[in-house]
N, C-alpha and C. Protein backbone atom coordinates (compact mmCIF):
# COMPACT_ATOMS: atom_id res chain seq x y z
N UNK A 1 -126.03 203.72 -78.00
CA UNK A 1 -126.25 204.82 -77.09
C UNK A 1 -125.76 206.11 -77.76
N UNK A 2 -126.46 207.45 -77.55
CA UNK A 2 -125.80 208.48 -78.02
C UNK A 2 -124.90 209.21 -77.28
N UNK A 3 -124.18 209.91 -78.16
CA UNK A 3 -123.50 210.52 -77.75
C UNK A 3 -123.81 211.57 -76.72
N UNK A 4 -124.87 212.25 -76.59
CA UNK A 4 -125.61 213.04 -74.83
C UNK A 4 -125.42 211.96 -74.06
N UNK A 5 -126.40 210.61 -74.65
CA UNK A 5 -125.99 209.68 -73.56
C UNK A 5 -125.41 209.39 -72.95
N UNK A 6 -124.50 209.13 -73.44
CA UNK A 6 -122.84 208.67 -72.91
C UNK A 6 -122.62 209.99 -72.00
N UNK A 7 -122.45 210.85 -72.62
CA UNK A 7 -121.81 211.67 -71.52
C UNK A 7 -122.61 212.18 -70.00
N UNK A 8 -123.97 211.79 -70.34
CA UNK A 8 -124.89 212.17 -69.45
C UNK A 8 -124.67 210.65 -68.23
N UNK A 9 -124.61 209.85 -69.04
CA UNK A 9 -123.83 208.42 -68.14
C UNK A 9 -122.52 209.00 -67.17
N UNK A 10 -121.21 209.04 -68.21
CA UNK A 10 -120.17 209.16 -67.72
C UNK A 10 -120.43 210.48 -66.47
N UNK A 11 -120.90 211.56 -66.58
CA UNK A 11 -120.95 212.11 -65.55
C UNK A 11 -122.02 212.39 -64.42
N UNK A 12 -122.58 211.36 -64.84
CA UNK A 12 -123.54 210.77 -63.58
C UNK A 12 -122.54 210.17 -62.29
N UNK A 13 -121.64 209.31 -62.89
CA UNK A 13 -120.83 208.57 -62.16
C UNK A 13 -119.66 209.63 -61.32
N UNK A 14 -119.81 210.80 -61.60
CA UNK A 14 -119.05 211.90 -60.46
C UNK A 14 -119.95 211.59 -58.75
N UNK A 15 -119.23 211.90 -57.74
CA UNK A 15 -120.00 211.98 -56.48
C UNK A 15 -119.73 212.74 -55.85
N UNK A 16 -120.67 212.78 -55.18
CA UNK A 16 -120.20 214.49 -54.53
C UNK A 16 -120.13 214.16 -52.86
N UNK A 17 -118.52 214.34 -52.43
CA UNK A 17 -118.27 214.36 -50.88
C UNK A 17 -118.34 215.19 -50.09
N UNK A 18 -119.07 215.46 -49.31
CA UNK A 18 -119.40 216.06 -48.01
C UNK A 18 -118.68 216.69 -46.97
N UNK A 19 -118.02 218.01 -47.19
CA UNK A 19 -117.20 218.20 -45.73
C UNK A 19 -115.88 217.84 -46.20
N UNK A 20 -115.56 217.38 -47.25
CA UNK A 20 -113.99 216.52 -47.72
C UNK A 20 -113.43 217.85 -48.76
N UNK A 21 -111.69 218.26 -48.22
CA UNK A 21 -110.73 218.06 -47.48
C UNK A 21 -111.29 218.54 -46.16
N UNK A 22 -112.18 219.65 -45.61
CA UNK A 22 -112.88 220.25 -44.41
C UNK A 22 -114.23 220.30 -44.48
N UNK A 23 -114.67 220.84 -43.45
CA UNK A 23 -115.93 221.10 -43.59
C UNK A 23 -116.81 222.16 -44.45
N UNK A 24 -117.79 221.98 -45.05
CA UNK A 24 -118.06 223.30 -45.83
C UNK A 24 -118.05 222.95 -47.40
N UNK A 25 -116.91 221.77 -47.44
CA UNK A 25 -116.65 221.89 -49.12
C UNK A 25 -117.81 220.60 -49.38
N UNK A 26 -118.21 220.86 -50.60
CA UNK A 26 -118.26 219.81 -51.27
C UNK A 26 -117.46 219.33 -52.60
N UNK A 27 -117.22 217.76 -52.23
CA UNK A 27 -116.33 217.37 -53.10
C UNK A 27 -116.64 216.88 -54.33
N UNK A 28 -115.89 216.95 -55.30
CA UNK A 28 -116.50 216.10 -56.79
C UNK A 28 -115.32 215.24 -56.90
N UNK A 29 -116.44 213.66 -56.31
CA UNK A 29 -114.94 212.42 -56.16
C UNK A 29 -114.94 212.02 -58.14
N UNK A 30 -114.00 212.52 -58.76
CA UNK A 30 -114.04 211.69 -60.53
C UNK A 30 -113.51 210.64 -60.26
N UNK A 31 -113.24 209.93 -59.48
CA UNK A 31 -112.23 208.07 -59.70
C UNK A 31 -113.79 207.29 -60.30
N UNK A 32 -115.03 207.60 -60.13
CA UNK A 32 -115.54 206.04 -60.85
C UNK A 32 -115.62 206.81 -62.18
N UNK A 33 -115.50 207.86 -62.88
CA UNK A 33 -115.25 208.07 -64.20
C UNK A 33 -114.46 207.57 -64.42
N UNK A 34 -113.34 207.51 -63.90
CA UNK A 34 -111.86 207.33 -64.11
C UNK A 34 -111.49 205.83 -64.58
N UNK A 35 -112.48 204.61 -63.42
CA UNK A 35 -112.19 203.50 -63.63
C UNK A 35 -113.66 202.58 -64.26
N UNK A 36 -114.25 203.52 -65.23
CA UNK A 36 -115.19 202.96 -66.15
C UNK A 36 -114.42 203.76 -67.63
N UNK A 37 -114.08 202.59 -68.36
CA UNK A 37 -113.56 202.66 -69.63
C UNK A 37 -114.17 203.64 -70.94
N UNK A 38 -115.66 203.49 -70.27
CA UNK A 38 -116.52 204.08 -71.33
C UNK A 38 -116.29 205.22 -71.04
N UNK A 39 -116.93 205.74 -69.88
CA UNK A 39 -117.14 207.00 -69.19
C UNK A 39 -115.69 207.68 -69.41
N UNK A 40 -114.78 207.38 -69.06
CA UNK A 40 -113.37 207.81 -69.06
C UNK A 40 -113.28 208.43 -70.95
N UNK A 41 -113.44 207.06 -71.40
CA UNK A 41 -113.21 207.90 -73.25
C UNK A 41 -114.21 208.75 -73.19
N UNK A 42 -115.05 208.75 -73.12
CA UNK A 42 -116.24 209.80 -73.59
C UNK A 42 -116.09 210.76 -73.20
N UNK A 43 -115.56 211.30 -72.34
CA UNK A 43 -115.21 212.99 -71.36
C UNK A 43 -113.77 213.21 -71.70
N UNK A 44 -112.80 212.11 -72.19
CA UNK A 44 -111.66 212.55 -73.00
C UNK A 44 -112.04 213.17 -74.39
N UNK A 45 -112.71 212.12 -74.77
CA UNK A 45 -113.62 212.85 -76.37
C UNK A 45 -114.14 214.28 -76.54
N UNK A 46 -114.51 214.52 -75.31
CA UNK A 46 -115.95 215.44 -75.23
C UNK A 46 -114.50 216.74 -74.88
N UNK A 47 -113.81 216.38 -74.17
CA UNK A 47 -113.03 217.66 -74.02
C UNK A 47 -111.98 218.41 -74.75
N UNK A 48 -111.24 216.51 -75.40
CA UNK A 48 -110.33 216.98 -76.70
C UNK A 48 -111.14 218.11 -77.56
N UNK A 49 -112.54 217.56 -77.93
CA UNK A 49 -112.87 218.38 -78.89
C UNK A 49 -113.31 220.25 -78.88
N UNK A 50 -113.48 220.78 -77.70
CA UNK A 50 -113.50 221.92 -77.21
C UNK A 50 -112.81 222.75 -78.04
N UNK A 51 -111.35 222.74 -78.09
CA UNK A 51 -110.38 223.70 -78.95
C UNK A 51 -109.63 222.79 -79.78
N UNK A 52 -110.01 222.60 -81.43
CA UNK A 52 -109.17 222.35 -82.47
C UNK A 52 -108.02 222.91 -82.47
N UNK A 53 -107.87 224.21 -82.04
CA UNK A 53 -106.34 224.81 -82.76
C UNK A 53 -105.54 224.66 -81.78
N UNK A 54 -105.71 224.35 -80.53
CA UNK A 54 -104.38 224.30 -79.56
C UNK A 54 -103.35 222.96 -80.16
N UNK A 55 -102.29 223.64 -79.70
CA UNK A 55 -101.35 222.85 -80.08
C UNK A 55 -100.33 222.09 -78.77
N UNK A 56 -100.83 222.46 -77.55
CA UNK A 56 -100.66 221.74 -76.23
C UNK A 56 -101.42 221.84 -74.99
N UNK A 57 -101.18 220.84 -74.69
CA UNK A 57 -102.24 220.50 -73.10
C UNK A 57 -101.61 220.73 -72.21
N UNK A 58 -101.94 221.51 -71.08
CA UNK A 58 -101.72 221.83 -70.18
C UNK A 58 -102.44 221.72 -68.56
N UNK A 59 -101.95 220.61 -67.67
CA UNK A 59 -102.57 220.28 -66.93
C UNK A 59 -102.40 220.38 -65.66
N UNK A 60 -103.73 220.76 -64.44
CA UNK A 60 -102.84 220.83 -63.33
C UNK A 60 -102.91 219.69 -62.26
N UNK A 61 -101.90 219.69 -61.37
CA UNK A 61 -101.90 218.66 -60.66
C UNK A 61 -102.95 218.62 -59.74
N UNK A 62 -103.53 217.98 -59.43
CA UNK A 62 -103.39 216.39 -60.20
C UNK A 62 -104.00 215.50 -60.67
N UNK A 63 -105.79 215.81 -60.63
CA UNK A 63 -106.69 215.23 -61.11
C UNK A 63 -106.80 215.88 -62.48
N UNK A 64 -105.91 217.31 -63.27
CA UNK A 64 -105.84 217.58 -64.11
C UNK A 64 -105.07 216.54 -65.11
N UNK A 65 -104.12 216.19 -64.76
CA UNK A 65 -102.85 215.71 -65.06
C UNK A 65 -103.71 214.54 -65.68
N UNK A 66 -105.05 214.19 -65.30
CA UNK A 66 -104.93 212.78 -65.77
C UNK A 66 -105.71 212.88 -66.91
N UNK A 67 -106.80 213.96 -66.68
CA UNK A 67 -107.71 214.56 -68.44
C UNK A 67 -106.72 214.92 -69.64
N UNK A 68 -106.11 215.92 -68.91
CA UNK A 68 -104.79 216.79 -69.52
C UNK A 68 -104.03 215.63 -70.66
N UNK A 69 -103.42 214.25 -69.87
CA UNK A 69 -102.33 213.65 -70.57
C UNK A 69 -103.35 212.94 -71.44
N UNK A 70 -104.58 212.73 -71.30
CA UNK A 70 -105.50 211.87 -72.28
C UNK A 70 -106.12 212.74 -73.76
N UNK A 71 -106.53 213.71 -72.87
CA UNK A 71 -106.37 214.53 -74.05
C UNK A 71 -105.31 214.77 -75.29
N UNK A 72 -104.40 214.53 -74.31
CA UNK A 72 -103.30 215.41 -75.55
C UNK A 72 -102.82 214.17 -76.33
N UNK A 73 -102.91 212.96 -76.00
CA UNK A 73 -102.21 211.59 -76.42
C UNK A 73 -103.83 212.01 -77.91
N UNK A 74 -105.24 211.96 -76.98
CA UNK A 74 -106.03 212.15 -78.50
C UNK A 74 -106.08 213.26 -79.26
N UNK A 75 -105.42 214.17 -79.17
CA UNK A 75 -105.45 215.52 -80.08
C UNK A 75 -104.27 215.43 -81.22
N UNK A 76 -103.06 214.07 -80.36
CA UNK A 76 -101.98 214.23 -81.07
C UNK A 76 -101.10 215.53 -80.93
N UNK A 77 -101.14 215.90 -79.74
CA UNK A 77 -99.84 216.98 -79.46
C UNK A 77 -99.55 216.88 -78.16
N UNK A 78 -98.43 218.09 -77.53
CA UNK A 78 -97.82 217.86 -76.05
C UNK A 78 -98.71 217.99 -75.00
N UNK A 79 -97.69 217.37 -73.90
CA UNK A 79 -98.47 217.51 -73.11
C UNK A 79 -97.67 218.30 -71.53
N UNK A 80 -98.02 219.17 -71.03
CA UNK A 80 -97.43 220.10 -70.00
C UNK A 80 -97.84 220.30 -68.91
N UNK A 81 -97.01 219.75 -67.67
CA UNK A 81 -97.66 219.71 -66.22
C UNK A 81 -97.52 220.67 -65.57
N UNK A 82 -98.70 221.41 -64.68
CA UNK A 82 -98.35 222.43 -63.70
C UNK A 82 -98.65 221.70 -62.47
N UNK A 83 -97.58 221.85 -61.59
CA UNK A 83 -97.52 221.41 -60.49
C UNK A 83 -97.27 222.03 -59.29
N UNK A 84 -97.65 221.19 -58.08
CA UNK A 84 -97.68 221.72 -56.88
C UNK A 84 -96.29 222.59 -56.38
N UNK A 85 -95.65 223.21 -55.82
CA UNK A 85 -94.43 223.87 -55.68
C UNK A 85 -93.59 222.71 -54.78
N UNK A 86 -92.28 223.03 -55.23
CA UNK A 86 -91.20 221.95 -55.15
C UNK A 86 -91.54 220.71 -56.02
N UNK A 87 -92.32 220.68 -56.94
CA UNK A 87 -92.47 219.26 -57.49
C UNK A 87 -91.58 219.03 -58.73
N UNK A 88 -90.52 220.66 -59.40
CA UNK A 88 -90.55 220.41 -60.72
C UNK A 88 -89.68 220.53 -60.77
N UNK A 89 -88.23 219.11 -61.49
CA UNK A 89 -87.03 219.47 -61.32
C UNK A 89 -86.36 220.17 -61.92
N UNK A 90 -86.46 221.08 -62.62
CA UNK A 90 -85.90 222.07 -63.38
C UNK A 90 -86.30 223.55 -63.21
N UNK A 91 -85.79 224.45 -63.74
CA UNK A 91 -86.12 226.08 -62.83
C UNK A 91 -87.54 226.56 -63.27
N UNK A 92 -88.13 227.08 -62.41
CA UNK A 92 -89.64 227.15 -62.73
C UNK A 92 -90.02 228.86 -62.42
N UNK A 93 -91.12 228.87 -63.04
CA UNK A 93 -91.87 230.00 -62.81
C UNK A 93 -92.58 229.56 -61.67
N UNK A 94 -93.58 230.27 -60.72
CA UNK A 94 -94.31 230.16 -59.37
C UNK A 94 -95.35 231.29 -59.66
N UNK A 95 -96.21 230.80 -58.72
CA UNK A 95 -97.15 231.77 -58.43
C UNK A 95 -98.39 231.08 -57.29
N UNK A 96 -98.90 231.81 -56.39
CA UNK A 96 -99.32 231.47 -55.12
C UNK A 96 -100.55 231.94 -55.81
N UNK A 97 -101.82 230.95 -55.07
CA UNK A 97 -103.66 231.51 -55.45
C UNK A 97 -104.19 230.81 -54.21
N UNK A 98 -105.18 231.74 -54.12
CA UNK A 98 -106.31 231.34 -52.59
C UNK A 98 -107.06 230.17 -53.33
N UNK A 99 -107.15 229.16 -52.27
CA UNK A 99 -108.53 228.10 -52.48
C UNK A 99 -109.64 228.30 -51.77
N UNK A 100 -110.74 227.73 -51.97
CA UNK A 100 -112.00 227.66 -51.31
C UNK A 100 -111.61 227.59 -49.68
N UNK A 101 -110.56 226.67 -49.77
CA UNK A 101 -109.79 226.27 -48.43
C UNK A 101 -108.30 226.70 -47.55
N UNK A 102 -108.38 227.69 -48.25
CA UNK A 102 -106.60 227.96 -47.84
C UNK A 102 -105.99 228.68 -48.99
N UNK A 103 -104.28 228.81 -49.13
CA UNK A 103 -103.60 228.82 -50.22
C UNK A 103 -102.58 227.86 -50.16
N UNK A 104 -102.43 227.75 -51.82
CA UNK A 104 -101.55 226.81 -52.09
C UNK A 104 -100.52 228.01 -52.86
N UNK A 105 -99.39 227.06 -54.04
CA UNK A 105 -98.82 227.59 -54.92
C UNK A 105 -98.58 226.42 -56.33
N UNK A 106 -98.33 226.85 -57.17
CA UNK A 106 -98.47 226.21 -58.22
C UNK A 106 -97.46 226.81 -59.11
N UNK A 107 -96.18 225.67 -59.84
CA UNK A 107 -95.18 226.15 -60.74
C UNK A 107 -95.26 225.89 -61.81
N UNK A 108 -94.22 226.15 -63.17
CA UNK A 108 -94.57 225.65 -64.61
C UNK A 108 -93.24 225.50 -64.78
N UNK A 109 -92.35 224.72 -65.76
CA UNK A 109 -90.95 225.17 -66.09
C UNK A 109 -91.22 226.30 -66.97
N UNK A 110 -89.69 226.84 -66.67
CA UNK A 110 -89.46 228.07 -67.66
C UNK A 110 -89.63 228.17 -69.40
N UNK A 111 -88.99 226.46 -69.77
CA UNK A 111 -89.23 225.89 -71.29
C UNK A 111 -90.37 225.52 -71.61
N UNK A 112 -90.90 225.64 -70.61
CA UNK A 112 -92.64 224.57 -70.96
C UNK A 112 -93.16 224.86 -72.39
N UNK A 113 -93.01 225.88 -73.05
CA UNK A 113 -94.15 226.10 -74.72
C UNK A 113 -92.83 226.93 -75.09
N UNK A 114 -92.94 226.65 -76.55
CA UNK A 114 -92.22 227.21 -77.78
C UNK A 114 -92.91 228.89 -77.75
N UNK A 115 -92.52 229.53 -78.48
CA UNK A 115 -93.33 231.36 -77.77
C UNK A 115 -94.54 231.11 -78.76
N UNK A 116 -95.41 231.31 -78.09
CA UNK A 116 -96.54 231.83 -79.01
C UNK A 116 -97.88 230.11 -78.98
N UNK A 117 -97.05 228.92 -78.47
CA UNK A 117 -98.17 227.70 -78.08
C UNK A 117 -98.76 228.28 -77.86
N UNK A 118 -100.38 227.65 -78.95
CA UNK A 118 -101.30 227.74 -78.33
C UNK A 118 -102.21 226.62 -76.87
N UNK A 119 -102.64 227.03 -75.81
CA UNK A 119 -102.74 226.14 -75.03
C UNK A 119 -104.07 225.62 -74.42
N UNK A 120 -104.69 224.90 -74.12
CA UNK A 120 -105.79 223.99 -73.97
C UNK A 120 -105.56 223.55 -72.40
N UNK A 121 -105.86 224.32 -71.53
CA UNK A 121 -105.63 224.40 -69.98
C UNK A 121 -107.03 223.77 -68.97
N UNK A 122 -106.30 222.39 -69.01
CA UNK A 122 -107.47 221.47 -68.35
C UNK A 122 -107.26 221.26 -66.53
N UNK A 123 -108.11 221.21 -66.45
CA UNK A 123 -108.41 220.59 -64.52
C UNK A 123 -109.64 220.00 -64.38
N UNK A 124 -109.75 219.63 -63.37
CA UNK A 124 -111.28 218.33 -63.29
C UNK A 124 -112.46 219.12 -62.77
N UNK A 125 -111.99 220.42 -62.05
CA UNK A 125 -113.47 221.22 -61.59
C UNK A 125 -112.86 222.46 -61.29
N UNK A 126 -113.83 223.56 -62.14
CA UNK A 126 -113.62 225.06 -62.10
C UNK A 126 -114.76 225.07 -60.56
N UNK A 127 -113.71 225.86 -59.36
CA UNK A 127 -114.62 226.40 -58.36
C UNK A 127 -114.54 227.71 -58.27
N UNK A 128 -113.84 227.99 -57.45
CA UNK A 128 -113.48 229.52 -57.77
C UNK A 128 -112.68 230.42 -58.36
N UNK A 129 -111.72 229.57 -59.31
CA UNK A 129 -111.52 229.88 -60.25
C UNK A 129 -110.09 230.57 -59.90
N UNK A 130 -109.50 230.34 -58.61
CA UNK A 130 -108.02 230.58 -58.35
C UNK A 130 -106.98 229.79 -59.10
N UNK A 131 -106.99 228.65 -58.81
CA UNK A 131 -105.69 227.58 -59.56
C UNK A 131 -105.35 227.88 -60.71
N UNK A 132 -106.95 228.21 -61.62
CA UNK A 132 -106.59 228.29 -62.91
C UNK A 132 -106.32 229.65 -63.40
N UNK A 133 -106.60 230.49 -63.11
CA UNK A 133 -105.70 231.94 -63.29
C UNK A 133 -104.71 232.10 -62.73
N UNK A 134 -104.35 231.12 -61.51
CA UNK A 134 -103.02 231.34 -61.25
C UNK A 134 -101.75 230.00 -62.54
N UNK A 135 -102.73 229.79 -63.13
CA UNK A 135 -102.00 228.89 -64.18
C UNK A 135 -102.42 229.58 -65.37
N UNK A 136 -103.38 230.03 -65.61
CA UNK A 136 -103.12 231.34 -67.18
C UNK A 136 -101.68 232.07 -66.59
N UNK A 137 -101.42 232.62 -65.37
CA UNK A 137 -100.26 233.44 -65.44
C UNK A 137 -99.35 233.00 -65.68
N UNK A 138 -99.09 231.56 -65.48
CA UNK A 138 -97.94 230.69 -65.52
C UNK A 138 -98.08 230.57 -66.87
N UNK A 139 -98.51 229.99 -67.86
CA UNK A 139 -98.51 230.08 -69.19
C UNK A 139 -98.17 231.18 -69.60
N UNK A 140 -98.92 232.17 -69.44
CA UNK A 140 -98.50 233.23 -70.31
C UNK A 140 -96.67 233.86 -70.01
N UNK A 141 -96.54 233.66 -68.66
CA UNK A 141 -95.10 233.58 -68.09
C UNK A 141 -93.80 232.82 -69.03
N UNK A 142 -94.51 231.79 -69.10
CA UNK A 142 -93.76 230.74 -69.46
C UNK A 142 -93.70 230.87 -71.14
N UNK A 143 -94.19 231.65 -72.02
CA UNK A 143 -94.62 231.94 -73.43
C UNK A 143 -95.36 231.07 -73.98
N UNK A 144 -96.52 230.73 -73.19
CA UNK A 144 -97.91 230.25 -74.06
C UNK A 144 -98.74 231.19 -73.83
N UNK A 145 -99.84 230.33 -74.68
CA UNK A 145 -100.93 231.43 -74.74
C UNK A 145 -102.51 230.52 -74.61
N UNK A 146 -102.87 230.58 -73.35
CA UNK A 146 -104.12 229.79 -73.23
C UNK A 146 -105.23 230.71 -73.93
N UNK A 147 -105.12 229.76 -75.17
CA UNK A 147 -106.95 229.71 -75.83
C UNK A 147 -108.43 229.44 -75.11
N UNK A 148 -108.28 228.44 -74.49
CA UNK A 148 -109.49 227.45 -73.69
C UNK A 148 -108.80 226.81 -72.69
N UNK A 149 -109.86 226.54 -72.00
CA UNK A 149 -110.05 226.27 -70.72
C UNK A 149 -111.02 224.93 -70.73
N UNK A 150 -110.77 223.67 -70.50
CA UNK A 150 -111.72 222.53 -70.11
C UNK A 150 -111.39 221.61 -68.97
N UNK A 151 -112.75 222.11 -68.15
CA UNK A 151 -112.96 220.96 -66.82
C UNK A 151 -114.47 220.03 -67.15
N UNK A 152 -113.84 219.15 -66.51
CA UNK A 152 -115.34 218.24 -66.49
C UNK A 152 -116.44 218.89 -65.65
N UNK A 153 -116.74 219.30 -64.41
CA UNK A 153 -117.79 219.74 -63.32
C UNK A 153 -116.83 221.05 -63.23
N UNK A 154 -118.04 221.72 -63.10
CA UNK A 154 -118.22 223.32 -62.68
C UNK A 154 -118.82 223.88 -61.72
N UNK A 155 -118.70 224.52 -60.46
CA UNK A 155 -119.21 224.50 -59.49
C UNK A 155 -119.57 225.90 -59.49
N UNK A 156 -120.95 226.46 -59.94
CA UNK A 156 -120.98 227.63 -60.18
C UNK A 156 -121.64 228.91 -59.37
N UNK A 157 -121.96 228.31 -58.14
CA UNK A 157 -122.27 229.13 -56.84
C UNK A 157 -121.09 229.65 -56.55
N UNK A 158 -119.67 229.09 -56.84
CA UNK A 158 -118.36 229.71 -56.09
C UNK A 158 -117.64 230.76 -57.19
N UNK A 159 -118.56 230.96 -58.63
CA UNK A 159 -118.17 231.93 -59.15
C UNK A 159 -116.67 231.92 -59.88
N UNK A 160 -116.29 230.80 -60.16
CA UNK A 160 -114.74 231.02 -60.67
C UNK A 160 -114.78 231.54 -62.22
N UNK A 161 -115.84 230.96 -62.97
CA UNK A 161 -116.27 230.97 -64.78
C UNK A 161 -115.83 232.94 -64.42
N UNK A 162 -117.10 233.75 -63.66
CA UNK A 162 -117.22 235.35 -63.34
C UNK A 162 -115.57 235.53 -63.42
N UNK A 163 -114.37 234.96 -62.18
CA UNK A 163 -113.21 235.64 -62.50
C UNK A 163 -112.48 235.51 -62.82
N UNK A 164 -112.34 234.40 -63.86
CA UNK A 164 -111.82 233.70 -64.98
C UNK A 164 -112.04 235.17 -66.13
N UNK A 165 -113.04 235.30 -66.32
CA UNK A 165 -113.73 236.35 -67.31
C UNK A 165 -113.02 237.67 -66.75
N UNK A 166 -113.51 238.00 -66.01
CA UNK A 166 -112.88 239.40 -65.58
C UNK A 166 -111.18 239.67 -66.00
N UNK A 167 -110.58 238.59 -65.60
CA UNK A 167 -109.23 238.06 -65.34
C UNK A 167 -108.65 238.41 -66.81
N UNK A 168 -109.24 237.27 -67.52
CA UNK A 168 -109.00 237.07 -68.96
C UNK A 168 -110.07 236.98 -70.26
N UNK A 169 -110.75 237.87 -70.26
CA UNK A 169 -112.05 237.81 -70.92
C UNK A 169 -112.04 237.04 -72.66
N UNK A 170 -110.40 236.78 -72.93
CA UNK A 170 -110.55 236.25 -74.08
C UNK A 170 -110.81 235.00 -74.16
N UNK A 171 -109.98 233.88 -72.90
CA UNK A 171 -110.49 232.77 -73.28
C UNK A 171 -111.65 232.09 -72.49
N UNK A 172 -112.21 231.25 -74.09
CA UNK A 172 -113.06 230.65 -73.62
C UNK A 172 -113.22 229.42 -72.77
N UNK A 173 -114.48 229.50 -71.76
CA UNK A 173 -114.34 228.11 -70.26
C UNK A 173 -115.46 227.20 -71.46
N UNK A 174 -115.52 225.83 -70.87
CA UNK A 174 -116.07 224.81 -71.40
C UNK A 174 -116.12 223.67 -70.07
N UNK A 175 -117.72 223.45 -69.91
CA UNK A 175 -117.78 222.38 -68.65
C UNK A 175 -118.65 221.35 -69.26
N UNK A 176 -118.41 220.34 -68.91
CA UNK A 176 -118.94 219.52 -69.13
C UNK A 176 -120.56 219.61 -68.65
N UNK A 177 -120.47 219.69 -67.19
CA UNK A 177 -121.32 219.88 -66.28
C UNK A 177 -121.32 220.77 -65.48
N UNK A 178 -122.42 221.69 -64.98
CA UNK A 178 -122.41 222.99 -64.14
C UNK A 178 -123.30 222.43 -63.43
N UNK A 179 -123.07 223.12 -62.02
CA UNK A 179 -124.08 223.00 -61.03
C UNK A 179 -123.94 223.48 -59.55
């Protein structure tokens, strides 16, 4: 099978839920990527390879967390969690972003990158593009420096790629799949 193949497989197997966490959204369920072996390497493959030069992964909670740590185990470098607020036991940076659905907040530790990491800032679906600029700030807070950006599904009616760009026009987004 080729390599389009495969990946045109592996993300076939995304589904899309209805109304899930509320009404209005649609969801992108990744667990049968997750628990097909193939599909799972092949979108680790496909994303490690996005940015050669980063030198850490950076992931958010929590369907990030699980591309994020696969990635970085295949790139051969660290790996760095951003997490939900109160989750991180050591002193953290913060920062609050609107969702499709509400707001949340999202922290980083203060040590997270040596000054100047370069960083490879993964999550499972760019929507509107809050979480993850509210996690470029946290990096750059924290003294990294996000290069790229890789999610598997891209949801591009809700415009996040547009203020991602506006936001930070240097780095580059990478989706697997848009739609």
């Amino acid at each position: 099978m080729s390599h389009e193949s495969q990946i045109d497989r592996a993300l076939s197997l995304i589904r899309t839920i209805p109304d899930y966490p509320k009404e209005g959204i649609l969801f992108q369920d990744i667990t049968p990527v997750l628990s097909d072996p193939l599909a799972f390497n092949t979108v680790v493959a496909a994303l490690a390879a996005v940015d050669p030069e980063s030198t850490v992964v950076a992931g958010i909670e929590a369907r990030g967390f699980i591309f994020a740590s696969a990635i970085a185990v295949a790139k051969g470098c660290g790996f760095v969690p951003i997490r939900k607020k109160g989750k991180l036991p050591y002193t953290t940076f913060s920062k609050q972003y609107g969702l499709e659905y509400g707001v949340d907040e999202i922290e980083i530790h203060i040590d997270a990158f040596t000054p100047g990491s370069k960083v490879l800032l993964v999550d499972d679906v760019l929507a509107t593009g809050g979480t993850l600029i509210a996690a470029i700030d946290l990096v750059k807070e924290a003294g990294g420096l996000v290069t790229d950006i890789a999610v598997l599904s891209e949801i591009t009616f809700l415009g996040g790629r547009h203020r991602i760009a506006e936001h930070s026009p240097e780095i580059s987004i990478h989706a697997l799949v848009s739609g």
